[in-house]
C-alpha atoms as a PDB file:
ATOM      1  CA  UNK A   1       5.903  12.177  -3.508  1.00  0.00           C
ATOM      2  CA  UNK A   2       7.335  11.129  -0.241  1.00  0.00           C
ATOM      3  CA  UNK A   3       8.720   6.912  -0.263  1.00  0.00           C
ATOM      4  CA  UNK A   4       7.849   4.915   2.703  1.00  0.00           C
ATOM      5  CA  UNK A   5       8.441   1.765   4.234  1.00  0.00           C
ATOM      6  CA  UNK A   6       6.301  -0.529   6.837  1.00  0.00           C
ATOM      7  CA  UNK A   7       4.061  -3.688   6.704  1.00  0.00           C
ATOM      8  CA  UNK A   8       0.766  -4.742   4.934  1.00  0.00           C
ATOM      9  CA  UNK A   9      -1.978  -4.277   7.257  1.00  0.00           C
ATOM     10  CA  UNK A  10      -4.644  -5.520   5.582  1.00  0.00           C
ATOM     11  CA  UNK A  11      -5.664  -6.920   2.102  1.00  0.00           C
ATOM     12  CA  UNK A  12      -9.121  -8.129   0.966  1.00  0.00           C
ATOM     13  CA  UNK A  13      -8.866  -9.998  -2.452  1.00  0.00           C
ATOM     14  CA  UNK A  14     -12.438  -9.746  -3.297  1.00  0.00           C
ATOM     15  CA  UNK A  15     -12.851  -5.925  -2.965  1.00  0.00           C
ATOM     16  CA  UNK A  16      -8.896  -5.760  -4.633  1.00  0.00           C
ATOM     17  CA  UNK A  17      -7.884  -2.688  -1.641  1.00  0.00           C
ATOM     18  CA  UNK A  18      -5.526  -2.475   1.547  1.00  0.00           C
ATOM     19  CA  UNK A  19      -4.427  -0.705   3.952  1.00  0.00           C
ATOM     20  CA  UNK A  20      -0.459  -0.068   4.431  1.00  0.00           C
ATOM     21  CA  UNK A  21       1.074   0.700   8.147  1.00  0.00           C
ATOM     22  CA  UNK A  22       4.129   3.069   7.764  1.00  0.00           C
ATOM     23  CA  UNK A  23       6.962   2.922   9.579  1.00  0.00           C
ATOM     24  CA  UNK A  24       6.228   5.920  12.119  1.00  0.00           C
ATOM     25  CA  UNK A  25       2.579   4.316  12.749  1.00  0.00           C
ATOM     26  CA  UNK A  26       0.720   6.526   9.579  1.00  0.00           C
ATOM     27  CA  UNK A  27      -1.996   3.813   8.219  1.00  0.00           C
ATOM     28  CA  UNK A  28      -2.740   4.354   4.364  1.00  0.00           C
ATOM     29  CA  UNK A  29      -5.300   2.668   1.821  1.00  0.00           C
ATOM     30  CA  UNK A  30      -4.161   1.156  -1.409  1.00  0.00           C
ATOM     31  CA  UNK A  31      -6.020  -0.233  -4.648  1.00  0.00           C
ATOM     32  CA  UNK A  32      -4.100  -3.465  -6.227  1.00  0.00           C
ATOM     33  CA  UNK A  33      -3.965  -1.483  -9.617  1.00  0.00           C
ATOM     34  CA  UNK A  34      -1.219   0.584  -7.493  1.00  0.00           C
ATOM     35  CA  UNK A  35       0.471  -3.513  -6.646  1.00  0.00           C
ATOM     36  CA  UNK A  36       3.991  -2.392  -9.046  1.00  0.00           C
ATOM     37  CA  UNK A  37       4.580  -5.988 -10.185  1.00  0.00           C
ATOM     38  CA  UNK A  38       1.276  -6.266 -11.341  1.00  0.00           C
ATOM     39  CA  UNK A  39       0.387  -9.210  -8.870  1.00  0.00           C
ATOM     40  CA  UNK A  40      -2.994  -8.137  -7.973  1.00  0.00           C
ATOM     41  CA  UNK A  41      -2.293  -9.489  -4.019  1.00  0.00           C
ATOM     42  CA  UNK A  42       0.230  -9.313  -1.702  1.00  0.00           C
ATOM     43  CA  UNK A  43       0.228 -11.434   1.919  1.00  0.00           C
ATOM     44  CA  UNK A  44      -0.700  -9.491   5.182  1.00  0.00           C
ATOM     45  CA  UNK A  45       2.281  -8.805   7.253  1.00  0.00           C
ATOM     46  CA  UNK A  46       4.508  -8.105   4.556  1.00  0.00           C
ATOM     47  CA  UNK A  47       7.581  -5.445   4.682  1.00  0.00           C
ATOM     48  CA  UNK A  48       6.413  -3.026   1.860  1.00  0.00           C
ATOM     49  CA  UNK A  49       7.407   0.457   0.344  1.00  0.00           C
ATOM     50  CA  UNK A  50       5.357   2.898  -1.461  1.00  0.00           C
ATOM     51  CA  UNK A  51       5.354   6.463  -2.522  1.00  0.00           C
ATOM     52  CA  UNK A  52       2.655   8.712  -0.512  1.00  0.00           C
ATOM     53  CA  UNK A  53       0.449  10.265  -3.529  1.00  0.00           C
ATOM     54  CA  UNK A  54      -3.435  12.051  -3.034  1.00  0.00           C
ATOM     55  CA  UNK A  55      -5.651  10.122  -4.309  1.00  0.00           C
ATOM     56  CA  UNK A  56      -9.224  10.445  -5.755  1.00  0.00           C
ATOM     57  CA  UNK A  57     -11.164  11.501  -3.050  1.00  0.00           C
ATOM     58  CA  UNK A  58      -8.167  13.904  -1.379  1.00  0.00           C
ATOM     59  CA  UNK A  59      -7.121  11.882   0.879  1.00  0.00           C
ATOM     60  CA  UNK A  60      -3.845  10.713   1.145  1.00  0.00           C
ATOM     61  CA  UNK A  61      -2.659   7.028  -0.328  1.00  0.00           C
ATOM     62  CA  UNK A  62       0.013   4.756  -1.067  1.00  0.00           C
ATOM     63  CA  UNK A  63       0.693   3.848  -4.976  1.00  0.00           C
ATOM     64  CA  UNK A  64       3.502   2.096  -6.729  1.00  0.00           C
ATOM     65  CA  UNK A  65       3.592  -0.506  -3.610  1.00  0.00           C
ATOM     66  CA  UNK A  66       6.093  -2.837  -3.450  1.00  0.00           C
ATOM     67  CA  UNK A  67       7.475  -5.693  -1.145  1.00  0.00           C
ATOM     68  CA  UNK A  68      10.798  -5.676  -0.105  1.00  0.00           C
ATOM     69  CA  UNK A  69      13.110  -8.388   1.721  1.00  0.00           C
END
């Protein structure tokens, strides 16, 4: 699995998904079960790193998301 850094795109609380923007412009969709704190939410616009992982339906996602400073 590759890490990656870049900004929360978009988060909708009711349906609990995102999408992350990468650093070099990739956009990828996340599930909160893959939030690593366990938060269930994080804010729009936030700096965030993942790991890139294939998810259920083949397509690539990001998992183990977490904010950084």
């Amino acid at each position: 699995m590759i890490v990656l850094e870049g900004v929360i795109e978009a988060f909708n609380e009711e349906r609990g998904d995102g999408l992350f923007r990468s650093d070099a412009g990739e956009l990828l969709y996340f599930h909160c079960v893959c939030i690593a704190d366990g938060s269930r939410a994080v804010p729009v616009d936030a700096r965030a790193r993942g790991l890139r992982s294939v998810g259920r339906l083949g397509r690539d996602e990001i998992i183990d998301v977490r904010l950084v400073a």
